[in-house]
PDB file of N, CA and C in Angstrom:
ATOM      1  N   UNK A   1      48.546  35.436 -27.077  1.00  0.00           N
ATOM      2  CA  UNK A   1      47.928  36.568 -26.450  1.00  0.00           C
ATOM      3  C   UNK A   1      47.526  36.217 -25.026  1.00  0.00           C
ATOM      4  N   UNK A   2      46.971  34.882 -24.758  1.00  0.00           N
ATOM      5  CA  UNK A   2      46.311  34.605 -23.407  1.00  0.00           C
ATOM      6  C   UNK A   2      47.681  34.339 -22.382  1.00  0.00           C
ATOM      7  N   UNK A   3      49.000  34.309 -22.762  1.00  0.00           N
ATOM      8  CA  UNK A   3      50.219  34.025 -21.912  1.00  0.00           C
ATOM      9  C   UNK A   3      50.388  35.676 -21.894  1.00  0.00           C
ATOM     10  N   UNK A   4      50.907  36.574 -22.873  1.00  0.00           N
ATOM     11  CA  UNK A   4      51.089  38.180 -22.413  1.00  0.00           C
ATOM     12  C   UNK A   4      49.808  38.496 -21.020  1.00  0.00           C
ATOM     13  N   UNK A   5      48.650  37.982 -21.123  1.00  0.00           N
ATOM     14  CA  UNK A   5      47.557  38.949 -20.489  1.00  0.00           C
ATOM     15  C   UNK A   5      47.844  38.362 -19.029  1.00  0.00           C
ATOM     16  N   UNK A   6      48.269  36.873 -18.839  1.00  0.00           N
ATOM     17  CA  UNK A   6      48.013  36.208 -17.658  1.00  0.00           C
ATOM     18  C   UNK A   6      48.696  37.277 -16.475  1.00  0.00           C
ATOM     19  N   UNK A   7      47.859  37.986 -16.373  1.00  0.00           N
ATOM     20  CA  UNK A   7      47.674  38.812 -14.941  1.00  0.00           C
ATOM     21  C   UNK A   7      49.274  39.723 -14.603  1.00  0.00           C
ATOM     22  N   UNK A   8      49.645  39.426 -15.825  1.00  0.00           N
ATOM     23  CA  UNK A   8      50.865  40.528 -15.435  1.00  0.00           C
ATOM     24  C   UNK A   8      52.405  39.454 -15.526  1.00  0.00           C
ATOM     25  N   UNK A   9      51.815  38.137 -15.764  1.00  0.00           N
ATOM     26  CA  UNK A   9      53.038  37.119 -16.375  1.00  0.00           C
ATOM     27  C   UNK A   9      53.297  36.413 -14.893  1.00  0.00           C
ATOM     28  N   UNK A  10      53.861  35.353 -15.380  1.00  0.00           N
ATOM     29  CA  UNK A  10      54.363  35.047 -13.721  1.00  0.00           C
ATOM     30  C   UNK A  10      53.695  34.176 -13.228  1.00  0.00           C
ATOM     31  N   UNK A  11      52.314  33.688 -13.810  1.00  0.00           N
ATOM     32  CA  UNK A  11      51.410  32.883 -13.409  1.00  0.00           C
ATOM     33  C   UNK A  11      51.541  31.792 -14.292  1.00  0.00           C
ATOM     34  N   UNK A  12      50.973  30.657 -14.256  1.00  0.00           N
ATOM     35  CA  UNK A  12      50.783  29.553 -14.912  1.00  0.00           C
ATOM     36  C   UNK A  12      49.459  29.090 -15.853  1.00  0.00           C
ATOM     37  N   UNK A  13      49.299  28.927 -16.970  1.00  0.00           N
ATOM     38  CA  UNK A  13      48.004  29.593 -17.959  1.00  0.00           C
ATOM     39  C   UNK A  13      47.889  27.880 -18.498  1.00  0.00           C
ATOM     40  N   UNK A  14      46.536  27.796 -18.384  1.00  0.00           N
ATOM     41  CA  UNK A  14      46.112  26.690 -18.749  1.00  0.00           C
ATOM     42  C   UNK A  14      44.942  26.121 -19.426  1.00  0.00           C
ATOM     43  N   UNK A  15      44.739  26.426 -20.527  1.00  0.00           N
ATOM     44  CA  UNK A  15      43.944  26.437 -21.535  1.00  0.00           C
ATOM     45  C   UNK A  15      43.796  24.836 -22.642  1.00  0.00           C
ATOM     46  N   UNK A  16      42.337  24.680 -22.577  1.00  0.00           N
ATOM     47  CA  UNK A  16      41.748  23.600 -23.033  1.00  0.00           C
ATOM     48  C   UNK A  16      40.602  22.901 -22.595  1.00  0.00           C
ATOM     49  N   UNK A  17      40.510  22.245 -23.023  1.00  0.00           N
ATOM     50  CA  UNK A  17      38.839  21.220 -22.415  1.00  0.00           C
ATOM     51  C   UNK A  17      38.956  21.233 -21.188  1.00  0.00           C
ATOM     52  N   UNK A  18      37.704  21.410 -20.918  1.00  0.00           N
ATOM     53  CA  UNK A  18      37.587  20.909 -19.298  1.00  0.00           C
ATOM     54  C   UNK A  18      38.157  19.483 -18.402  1.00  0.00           C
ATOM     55  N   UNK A  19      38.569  18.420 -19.698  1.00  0.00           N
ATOM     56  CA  UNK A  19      39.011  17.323 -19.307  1.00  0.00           C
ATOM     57  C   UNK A  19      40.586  17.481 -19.250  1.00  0.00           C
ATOM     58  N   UNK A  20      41.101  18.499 -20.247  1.00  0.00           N
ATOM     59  CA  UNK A  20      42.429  18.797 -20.345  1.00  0.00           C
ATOM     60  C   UNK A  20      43.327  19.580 -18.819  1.00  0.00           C
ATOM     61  N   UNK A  21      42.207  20.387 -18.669  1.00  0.00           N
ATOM     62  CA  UNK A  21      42.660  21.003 -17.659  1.00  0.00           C
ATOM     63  C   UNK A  21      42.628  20.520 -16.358  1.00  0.00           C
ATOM     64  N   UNK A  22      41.578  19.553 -15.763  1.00  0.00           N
ATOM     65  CA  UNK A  22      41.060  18.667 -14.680  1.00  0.00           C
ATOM     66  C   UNK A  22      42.866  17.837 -15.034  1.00  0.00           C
ATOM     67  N   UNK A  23      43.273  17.305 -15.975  1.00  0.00           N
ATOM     68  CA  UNK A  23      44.265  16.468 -15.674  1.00  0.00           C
ATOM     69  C   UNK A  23      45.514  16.981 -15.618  1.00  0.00           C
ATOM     70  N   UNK A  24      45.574  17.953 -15.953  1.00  0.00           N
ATOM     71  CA  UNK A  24      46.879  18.699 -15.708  1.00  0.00           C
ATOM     72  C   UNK A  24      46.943  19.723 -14.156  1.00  0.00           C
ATOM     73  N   UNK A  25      45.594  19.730 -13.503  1.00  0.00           N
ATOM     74  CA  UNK A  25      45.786  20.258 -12.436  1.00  0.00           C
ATOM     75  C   UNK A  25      45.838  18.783 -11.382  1.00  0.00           C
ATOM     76  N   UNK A  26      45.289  17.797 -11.852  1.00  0.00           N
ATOM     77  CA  UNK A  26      45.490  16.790 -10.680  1.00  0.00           C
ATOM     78  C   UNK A  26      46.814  16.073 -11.203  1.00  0.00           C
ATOM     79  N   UNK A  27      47.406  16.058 -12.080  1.00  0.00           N
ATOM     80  CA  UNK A  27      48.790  15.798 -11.989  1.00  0.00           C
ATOM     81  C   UNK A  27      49.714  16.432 -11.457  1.00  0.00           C
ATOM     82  N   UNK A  28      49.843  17.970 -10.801  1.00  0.00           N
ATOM     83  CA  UNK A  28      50.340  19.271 -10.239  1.00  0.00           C
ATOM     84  C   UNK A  28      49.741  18.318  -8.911  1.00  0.00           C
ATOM     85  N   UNK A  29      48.499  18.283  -8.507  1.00  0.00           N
ATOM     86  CA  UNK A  29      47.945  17.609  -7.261  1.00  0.00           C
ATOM     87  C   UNK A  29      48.434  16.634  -6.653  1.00  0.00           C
ATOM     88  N   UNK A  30      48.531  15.383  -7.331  1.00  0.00           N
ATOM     89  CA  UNK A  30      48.751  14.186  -7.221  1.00  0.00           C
ATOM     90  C   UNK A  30      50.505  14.271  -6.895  1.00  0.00           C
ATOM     91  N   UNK A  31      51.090  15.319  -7.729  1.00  0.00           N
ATOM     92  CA  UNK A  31      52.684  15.296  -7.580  1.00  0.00           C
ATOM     93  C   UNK A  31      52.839  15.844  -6.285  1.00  0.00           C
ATOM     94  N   UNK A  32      52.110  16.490  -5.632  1.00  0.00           N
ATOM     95  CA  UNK A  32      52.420  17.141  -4.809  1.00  0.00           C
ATOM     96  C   UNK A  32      52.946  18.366  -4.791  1.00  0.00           C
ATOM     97  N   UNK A  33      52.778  19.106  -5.820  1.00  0.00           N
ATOM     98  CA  UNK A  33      53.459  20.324  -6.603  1.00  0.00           C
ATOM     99  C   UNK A  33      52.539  21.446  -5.802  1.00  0.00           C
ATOM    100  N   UNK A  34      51.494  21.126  -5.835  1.00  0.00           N
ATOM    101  CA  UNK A  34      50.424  22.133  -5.427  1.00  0.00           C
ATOM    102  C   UNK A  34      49.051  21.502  -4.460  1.00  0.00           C
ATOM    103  N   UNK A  35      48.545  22.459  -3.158  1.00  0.00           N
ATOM    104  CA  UNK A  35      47.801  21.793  -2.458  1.00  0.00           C
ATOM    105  C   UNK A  35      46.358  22.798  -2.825  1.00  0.00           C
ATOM    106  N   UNK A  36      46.632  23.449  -3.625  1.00  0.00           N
ATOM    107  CA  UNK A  36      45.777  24.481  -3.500  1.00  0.00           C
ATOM    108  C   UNK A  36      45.689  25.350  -5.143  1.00  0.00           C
ATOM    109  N   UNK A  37      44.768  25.916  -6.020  1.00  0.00           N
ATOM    110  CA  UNK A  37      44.830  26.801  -7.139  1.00  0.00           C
ATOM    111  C   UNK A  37      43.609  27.788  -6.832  1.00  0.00           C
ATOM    112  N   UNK A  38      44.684  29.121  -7.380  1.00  0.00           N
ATOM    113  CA  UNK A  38      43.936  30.113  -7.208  1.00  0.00           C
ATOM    114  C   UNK A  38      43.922  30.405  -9.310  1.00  0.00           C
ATOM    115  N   UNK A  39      42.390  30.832  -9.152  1.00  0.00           N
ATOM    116  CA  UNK A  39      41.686  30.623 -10.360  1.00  0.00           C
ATOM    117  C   UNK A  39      41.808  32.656 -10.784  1.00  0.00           C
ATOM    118  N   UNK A  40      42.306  32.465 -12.522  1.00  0.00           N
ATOM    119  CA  UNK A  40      42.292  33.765 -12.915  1.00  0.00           C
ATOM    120  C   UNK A  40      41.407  33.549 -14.138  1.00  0.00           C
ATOM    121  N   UNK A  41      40.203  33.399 -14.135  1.00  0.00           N
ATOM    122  CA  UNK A  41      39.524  33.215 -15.361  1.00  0.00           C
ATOM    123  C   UNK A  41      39.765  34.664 -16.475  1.00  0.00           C
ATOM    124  N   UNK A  42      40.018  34.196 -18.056  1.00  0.00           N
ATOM    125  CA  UNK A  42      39.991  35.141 -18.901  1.00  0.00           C
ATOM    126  C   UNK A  42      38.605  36.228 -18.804  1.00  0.00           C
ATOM    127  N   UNK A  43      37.487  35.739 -18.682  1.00  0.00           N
ATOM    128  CA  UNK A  43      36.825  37.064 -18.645  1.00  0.00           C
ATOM    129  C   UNK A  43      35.663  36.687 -17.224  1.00  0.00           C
ATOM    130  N   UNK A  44      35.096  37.549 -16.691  1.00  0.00           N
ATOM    131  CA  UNK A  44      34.338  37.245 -15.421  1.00  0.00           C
ATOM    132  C   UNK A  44      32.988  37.811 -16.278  1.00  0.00           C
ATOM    133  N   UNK A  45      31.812  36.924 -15.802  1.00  0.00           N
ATOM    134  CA  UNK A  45      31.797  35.756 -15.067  1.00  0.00           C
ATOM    135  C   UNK A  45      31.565  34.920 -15.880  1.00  0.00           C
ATOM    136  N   UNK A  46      31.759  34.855 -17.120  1.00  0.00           N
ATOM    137  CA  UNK A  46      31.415  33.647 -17.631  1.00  0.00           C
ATOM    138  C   UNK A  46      32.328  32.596 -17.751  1.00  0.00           C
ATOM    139  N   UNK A  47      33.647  33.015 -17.631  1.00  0.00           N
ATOM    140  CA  UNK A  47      35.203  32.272 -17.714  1.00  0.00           C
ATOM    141  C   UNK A  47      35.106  31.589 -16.420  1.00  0.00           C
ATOM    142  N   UNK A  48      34.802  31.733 -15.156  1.00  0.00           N
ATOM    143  CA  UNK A  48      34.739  31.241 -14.008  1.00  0.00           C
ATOM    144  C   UNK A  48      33.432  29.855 -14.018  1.00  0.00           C
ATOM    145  N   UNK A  49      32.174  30.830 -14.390  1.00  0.00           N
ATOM    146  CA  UNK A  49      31.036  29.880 -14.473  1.00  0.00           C
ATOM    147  C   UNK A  49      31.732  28.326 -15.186  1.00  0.00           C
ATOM    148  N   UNK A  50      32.680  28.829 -16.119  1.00  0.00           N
ATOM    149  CA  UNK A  50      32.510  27.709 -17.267  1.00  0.00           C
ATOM    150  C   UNK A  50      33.923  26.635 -16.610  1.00  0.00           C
ATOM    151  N   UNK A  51      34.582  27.247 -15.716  1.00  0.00           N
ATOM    152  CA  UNK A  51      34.845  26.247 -14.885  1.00  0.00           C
ATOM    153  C   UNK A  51      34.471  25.526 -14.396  1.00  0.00           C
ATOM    154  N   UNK A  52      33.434  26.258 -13.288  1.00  0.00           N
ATOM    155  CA  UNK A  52      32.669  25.676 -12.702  1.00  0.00           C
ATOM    156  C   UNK A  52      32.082  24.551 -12.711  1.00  0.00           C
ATOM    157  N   UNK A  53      31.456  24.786 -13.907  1.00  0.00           N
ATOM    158  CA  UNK A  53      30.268  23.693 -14.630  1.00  0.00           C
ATOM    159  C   UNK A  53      31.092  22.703 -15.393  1.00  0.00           C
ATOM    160  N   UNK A  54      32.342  22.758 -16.071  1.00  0.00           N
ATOM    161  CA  UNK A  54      32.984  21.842 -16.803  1.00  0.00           C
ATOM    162  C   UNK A  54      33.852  21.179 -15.754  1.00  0.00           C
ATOM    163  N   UNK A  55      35.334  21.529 -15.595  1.00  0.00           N
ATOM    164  CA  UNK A  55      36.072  20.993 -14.362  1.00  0.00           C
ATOM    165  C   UNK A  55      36.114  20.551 -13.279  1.00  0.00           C
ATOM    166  N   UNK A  56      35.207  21.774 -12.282  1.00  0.00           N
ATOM    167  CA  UNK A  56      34.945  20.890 -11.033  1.00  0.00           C
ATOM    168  C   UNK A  56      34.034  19.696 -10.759  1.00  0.00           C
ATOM    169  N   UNK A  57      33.445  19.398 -11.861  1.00  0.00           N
ATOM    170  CA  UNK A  57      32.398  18.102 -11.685  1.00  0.00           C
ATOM    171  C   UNK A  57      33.574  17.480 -11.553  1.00  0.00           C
ATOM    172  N   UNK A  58      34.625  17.163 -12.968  1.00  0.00           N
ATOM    173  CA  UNK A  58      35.424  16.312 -12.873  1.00  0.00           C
ATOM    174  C   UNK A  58      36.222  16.314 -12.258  1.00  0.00           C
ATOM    175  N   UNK A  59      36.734  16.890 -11.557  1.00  0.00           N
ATOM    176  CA  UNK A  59      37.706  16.801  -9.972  1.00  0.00           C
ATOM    177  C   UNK A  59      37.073  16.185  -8.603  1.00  0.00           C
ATOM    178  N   UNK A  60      35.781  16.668  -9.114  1.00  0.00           N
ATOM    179  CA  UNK A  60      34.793  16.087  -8.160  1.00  0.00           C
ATOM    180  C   UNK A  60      34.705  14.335  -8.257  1.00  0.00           C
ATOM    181  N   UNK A  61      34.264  13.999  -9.169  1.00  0.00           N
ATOM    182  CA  UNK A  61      34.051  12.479  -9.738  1.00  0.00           C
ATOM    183  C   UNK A  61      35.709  11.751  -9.910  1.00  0.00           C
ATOM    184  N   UNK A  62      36.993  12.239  -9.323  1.00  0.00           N
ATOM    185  CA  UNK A  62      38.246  11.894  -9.718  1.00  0.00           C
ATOM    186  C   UNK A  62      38.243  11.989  -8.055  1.00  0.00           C
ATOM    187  N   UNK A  63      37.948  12.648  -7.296  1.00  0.00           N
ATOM    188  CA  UNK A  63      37.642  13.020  -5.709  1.00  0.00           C
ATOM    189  C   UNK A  63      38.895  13.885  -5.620  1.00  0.00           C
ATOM    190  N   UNK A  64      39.467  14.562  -5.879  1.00  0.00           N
ATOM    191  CA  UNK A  64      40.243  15.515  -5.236  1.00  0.00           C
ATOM    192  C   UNK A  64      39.354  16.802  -5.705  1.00  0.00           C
ATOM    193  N   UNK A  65      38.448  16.805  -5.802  1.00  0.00           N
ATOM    194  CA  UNK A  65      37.737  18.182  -4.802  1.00  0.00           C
ATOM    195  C   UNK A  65      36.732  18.017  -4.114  1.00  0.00           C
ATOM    196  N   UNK A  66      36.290  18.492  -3.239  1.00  0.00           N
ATOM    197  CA  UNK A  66      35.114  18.362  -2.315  1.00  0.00           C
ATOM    198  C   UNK A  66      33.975  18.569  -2.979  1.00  0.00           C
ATOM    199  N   UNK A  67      33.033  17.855  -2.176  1.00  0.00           N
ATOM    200  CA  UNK A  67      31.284  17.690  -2.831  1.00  0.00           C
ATOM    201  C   UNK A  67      30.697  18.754  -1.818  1.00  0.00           C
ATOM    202  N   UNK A  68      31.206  18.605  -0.374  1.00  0.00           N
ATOM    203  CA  UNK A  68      30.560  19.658   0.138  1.00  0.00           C
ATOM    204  C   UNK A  68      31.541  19.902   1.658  1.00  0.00           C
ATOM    205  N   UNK A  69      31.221  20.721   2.097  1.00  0.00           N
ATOM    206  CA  UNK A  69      31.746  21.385   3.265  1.00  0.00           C
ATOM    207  C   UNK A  69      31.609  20.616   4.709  1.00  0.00           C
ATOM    208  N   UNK A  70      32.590  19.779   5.562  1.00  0.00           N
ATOM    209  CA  UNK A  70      32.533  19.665   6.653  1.00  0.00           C
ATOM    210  C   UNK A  70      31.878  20.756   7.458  1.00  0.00           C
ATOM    211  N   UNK A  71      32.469  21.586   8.090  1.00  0.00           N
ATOM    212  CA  UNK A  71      32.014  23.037   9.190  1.00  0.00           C
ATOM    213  C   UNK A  71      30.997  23.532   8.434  1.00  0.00           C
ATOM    214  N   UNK A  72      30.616  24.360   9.143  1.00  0.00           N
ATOM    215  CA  UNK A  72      29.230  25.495   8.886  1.00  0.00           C
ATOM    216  C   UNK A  72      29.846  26.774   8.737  1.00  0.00           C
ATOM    217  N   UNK A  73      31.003  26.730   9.383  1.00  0.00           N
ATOM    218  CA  UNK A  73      31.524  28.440   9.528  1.00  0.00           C
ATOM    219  C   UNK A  73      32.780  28.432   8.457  1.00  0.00           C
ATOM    220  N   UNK A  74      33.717  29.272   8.053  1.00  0.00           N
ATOM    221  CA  UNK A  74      34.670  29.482   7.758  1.00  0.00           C
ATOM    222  C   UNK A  74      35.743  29.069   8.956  1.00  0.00           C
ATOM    223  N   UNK A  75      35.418  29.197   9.963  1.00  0.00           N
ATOM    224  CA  UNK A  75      36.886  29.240  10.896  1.00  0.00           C
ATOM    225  C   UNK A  75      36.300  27.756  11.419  1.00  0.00           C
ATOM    226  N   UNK A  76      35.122  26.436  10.760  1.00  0.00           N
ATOM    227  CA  UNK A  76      35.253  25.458  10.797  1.00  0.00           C
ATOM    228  C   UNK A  76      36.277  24.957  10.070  1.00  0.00           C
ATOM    229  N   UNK A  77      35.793  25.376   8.699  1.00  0.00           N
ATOM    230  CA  UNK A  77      36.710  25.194   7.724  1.00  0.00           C
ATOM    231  C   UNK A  77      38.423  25.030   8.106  1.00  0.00           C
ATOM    232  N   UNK A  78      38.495  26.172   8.668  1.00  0.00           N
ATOM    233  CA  UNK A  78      39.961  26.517   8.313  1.00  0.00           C
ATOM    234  C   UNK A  78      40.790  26.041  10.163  1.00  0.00           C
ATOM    235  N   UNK A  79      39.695  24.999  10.909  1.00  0.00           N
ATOM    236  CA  UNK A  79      40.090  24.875  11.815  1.00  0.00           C
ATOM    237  C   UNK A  79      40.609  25.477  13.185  1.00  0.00           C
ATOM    238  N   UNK A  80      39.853  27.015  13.362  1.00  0.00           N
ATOM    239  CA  UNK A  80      40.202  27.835  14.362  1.00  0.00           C
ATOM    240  C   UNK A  80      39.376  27.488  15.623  1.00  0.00           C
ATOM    241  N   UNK A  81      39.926  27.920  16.156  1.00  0.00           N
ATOM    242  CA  UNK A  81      38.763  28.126  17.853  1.00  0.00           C
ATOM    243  C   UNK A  81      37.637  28.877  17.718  1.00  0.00           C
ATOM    244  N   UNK A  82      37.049  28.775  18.130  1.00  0.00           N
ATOM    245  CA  UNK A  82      35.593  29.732  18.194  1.00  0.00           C
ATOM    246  C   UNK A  82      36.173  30.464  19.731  1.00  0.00           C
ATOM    247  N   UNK A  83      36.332  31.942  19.345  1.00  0.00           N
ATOM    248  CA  UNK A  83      36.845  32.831  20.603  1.00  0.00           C
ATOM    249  C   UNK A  83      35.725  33.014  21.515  1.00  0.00           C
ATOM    250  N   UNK A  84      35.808  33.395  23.012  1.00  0.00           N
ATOM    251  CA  UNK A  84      34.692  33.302  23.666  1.00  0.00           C
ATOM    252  C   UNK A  84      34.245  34.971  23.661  1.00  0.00           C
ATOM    253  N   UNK A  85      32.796  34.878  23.705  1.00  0.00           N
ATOM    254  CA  UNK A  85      32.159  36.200  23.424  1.00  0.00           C
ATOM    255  C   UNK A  85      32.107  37.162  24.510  1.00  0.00           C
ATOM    256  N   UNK A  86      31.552  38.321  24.261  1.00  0.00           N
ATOM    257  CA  UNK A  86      32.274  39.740  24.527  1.00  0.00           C
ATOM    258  C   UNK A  86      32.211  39.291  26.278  1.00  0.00           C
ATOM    259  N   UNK A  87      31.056  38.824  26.449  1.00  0.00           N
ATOM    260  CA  UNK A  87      30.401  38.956  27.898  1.00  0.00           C
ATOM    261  C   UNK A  87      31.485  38.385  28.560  1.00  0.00           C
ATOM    262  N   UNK A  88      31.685  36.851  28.572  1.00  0.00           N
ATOM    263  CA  UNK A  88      32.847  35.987  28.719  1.00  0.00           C
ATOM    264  C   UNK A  88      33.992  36.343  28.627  1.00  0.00           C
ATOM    265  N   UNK A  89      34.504  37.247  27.939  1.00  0.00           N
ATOM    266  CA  UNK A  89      35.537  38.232  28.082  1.00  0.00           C
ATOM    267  C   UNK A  89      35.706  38.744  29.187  1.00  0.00           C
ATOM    268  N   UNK A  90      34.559  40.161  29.310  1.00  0.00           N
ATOM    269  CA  UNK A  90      34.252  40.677  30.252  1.00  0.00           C
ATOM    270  C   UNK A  90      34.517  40.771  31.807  1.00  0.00           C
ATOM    271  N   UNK A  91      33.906  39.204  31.717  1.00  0.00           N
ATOM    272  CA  UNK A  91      33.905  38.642  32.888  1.00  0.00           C
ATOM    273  C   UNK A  91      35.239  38.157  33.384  1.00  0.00           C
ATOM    274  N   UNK A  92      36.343  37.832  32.202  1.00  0.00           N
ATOM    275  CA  UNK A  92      37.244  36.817  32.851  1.00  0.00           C
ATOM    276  C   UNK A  92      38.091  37.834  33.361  1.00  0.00           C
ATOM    277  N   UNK A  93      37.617  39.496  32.629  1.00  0.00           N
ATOM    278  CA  UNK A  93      39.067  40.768  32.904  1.00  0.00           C
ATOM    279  C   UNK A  93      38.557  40.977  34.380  1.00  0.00           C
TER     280      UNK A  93
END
């Protein structure tokens, strides 16, 4: 039943212990298969929470996930420029 529902098929469904799943996503990791997972928990929010609290410790303590955030901003994160503001604009037209 949990492979028919996975979001319309097509996705990859991965069900089991929190230790089960931590090693089958850092083996996808580690292969280089994937740099990135986007999460479809069976029911919100407790399917997500229970990620949360089970898996990412252990990805955490294995270190392929982060403990905390370099940047302050999102476009730290994601490495953009900080554009110059309206005035500075303004001025340069």
């Amino acid at each position: 039943m949990i492979r028919e529902l996975a979001g319309g098929g097509g996705h990859r469904v991965i069900v089991g212990t929190p230790e089960q799943i931590a090693d089958d996503i850092e083996r996808w990791f580690t292969a280089g298969a994937a740099d990135g997972f986007n999460l479809m928990p069976d029911a919100l929010p407790h399917g997500l929470q229970d990620f949360v609290e089970g898996v990412v410790p252990i990805l955490q303590k294995r270190g392929i996930f982060r403990t905390e955030y370099e940047g302050r901003t999102l476009r730290d994160q994601l490495g953009l420029p900080r554009p110059a503001g309206r005035t500075a604009q303004r001025l340069a037209a």
